[in-house]
Protein backbone atom coordinates (compact mmCIF):
# COMPACT_ATOMS: atom_id res chain seq x y z
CA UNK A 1 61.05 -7.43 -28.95
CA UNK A 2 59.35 -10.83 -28.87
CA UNK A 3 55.58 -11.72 -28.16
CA UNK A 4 56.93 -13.20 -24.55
CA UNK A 5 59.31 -10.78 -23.19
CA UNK A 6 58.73 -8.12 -20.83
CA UNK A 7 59.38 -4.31 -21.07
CA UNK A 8 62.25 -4.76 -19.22
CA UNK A 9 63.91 -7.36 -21.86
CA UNK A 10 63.31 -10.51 -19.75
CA UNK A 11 61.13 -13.33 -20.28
CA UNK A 12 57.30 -12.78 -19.22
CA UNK A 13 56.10 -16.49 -18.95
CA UNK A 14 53.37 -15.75 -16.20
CA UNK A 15 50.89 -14.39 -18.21
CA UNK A 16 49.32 -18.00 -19.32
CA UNK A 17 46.84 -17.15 -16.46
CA UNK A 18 45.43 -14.40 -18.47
CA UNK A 19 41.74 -14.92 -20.78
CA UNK A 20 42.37 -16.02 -24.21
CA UNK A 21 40.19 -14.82 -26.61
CA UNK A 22 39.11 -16.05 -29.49
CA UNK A 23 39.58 -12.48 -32.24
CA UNK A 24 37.58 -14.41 -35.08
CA UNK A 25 35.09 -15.22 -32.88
CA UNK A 26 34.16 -11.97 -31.77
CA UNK A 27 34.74 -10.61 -34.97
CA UNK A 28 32.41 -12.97 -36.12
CA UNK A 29 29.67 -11.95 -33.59
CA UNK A 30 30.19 -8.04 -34.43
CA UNK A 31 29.64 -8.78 -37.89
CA UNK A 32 26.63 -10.38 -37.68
CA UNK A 33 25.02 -7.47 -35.01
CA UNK A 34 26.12 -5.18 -37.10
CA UNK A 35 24.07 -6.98 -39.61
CA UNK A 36 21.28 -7.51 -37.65
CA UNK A 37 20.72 -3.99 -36.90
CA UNK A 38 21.37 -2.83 -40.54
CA UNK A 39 18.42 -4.76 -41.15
CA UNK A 40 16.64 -3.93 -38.33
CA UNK A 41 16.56 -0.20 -39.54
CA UNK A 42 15.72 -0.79 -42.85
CA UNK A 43 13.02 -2.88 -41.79
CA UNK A 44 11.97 0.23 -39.52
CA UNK A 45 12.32 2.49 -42.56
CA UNK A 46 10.04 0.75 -44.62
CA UNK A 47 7.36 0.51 -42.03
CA UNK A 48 7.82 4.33 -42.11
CA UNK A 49 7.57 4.89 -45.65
CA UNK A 50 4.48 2.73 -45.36
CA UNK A 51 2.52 4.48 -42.82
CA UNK A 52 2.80 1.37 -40.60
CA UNK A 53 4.84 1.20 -36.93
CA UNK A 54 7.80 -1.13 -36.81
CA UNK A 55 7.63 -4.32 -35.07
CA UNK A 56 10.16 -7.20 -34.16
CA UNK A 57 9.69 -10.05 -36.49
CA UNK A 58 8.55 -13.40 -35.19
CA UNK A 59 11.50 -16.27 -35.02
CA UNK A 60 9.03 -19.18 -34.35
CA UNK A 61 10.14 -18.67 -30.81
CA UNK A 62 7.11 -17.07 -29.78
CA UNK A 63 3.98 -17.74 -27.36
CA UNK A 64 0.22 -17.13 -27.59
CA UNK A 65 -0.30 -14.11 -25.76
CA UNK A 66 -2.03 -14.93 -22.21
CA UNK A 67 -4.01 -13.02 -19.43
CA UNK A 68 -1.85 -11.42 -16.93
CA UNK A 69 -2.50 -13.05 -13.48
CA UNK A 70 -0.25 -10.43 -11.37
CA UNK A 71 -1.58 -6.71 -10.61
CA UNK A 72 0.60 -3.54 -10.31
CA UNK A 73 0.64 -2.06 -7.21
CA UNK A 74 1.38 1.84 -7.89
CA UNK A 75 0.28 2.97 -5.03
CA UNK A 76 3.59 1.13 -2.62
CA UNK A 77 5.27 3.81 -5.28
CA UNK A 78 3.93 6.78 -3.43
CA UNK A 79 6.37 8.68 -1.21
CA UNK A 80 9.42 6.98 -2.60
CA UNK A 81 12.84 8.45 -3.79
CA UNK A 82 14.50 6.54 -6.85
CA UNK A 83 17.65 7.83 -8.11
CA UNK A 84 18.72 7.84 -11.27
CA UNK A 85 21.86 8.40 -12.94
CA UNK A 86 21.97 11.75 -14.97
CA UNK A 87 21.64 11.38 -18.87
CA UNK A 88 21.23 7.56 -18.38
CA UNK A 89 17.61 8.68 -20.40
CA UNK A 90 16.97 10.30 -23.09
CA UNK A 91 13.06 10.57 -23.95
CA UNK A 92 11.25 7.18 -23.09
CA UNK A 93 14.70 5.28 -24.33
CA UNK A 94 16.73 4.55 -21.61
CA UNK A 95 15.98 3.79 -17.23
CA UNK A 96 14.81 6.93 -16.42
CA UNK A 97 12.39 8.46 -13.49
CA UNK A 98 9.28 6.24 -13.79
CA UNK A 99 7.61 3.20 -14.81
CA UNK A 100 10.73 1.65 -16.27
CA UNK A 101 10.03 -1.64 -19.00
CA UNK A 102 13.23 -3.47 -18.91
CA UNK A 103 12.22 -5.77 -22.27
CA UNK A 104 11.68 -2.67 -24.43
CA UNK A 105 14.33 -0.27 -22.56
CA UNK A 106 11.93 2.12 -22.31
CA UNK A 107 10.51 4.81 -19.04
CA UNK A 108 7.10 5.98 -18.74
CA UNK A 109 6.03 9.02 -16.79
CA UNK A 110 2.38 7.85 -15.62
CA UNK A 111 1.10 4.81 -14.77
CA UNK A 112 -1.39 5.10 -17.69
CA UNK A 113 1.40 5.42 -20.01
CA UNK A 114 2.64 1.99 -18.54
CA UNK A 115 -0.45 -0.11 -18.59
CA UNK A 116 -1.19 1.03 -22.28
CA UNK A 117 2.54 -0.02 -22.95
CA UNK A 118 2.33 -3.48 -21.35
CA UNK A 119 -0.72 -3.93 -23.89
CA UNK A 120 0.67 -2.86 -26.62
CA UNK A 121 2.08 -4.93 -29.54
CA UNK A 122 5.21 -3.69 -29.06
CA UNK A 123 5.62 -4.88 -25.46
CA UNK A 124 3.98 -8.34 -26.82
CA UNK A 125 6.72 -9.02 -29.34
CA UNK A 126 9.57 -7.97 -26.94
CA UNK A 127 8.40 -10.77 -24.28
CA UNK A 128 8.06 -13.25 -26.56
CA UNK A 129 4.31 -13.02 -26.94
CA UNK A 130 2.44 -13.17 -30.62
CA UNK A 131 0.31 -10.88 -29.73
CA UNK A 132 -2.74 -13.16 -30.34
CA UNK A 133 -4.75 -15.58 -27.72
CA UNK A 134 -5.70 -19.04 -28.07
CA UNK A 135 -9.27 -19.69 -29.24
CA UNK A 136 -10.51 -21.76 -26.32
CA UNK A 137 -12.93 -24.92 -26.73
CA UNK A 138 -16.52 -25.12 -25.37
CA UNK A 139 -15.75 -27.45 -22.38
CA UNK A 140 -13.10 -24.48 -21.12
CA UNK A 141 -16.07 -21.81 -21.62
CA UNK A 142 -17.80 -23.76 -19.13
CA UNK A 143 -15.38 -24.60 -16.99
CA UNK A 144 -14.30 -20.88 -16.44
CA UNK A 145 -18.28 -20.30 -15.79
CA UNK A 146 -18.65 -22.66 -13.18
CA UNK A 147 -15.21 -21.10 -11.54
CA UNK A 148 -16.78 -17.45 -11.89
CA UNK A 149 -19.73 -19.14 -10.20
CA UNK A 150 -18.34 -20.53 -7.45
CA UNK A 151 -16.43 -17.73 -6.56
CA UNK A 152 -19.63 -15.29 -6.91
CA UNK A 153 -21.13 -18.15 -4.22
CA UNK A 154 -18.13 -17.91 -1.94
CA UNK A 155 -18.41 -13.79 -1.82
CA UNK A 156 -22.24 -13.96 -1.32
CA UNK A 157 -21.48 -16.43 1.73
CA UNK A 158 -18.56 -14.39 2.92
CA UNK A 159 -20.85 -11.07 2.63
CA UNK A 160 -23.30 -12.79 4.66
CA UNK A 161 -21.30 -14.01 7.47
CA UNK A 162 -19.85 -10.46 7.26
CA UNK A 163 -22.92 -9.38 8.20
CA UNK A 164 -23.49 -11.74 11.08
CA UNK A 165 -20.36 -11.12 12.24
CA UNK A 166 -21.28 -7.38 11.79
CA UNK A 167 -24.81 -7.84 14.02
CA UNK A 168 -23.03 -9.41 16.85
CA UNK A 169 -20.54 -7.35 17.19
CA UNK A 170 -23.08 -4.35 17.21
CA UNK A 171 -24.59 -6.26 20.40
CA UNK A 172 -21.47 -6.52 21.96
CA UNK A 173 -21.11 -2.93 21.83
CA UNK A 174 -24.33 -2.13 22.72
CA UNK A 175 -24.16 -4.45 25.76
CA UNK A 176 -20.52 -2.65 26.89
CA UNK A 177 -22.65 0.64 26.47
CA UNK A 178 -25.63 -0.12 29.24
CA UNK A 179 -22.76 -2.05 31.58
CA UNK A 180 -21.05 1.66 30.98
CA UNK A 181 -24.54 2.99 31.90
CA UNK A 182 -25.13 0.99 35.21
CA UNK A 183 -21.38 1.14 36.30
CA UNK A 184 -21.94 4.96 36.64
CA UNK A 185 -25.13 4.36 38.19
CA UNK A 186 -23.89 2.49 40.67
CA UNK A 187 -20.84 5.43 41.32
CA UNK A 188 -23.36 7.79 41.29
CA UNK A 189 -25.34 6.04 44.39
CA UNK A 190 -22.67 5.36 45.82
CA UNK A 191 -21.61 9.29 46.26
CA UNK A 192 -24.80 9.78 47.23
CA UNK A 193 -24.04 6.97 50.22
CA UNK A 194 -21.18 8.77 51.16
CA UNK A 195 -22.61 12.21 51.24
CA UNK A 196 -25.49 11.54 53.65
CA UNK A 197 -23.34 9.24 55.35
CA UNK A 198 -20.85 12.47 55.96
CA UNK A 199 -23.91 14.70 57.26
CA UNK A 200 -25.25 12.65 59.48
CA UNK A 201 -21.99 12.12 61.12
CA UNK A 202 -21.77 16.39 60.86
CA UNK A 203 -24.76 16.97 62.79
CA UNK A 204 -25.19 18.50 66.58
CA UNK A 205 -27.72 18.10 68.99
CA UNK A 206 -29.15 20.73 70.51
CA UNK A 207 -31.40 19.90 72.77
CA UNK A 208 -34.90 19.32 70.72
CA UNK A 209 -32.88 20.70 68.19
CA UNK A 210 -30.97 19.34 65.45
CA UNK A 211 -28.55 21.41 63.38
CA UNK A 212 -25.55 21.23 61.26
CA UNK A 213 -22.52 21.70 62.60
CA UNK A 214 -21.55 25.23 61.54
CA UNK A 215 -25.14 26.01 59.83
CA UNK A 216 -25.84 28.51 62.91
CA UNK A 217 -22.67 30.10 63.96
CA UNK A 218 -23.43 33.56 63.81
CA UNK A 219 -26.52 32.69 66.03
CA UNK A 220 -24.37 31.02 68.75
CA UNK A 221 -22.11 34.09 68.72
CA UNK A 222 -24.93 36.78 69.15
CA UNK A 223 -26.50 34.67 72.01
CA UNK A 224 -23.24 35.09 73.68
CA UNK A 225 -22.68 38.47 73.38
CA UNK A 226 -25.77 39.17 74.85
CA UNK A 227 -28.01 39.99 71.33
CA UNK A 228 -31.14 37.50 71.01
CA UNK A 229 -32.84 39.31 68.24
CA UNK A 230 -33.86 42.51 66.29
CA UNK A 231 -37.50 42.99 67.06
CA UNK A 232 -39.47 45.64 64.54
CA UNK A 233 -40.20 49.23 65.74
CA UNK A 234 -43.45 48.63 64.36
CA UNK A 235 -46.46 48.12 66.55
């Protein structure tokens, strides 16, 4: 059967859509990772015989290491649910449950773990970091001290408008508090009003006398049955 026909003996001419690749090519590429990581583990071996732990060689590619100038937040992790697929780690190799470092392919358990990680030279070489800072000149000594200064000004300023902000709002509240006070003052005299307005619409003449409506009931009803008193025996 030729290279073009189909399984069904005809001609199979509409396959020029397909990818062509390029067998030396890759071969080419497999060879030399296969190389690479022969070396690689010797290179690790050594180190081992030696006592020493392995790094990745420098290339010439590499940058001064630097400060970091962005903060991990662990605590947004707190609460959360991250699924993993099963046996996708094994150890710290692999994405895993945890503080995951995608340069080194490795998952930490803790946060402390993690931050020792990031400063470690093996985390440095991985980036693309030497592992050693820049010596900085005199005038950038200076400069950074007048920065730290200013910004050691600005908090001193901001704590002390804090605090005036602090004191006035402390006499706002206190002046809410006595308007609170008087308010139920004023309520307060106000029943009052009300109350001895009610009893003196409640009361009764009587003649010279003055008495609350219902205050002597059981009075009026003796008087009218004929009782005006229960004198002592007593003489």
């Amino acid at each position: 059967m030729s290279k073009n026909s189909s399984a069904y003996g005809q001609a199979a001419g509409d396959t020029d859509f397909r990818k062509k690749y390029d067998l030396e090519e890759y071969a080419e590429k497999a060879k030399k990772r296969e190389a690479e990581e022969a070396a690689e583990r010797k290179a690790r071996y050594e180190a081992k015989l030696a006592g020493k732990k392995y790094y990745k060689p420098l290339d010439g590619s590499e940058e001064l290491t630097v400060a970091r100038n962005a903060t991990q937040d662990f605590s947004k992790m707190v609460g959360t649910t991250t699924l993993v697929p099963g046996g996708a780690g094994v150890g710290k190799r692999g994405r895993g449950a945890g503080f995951y470092c995608e340069a080194c392919d490795l998952t930490f358990k803790d946060n402390i773990q993690w931050v020792e990680h990031i400063n470690s030279m093996q985390h440095q070489r991985a980036t693309g970091h030497t592992g050693q800072v820049r010596k900085a000149t005199a005038e950038e000594v200076h400069a950074r001290i007048e920065l730290l200064w200013a910004k050691l000004e600005e908090r001193k300023k901001d704590a002390s408008t804090s605090l005036h902000q602090r004191l006035e709002i402390r006499r706002e509240e206190d002046e809410k508090e006595r308007e609170e006070k008087r308010r139920k003052r004023r309520e307060a005299d106000e029943r009052r009003r009300l109350a001895k307005e009610e009893e003196a619409k409640a009361k009764v003449d009587y003649g010279d006398d003055v008495r609350n409506a219902g205050e002597h009931d059981e009075d009026d009803m003796m008087a009218s049955m004929g009782f005006t008193g229960f004198g002592s025996s007593k003489k």
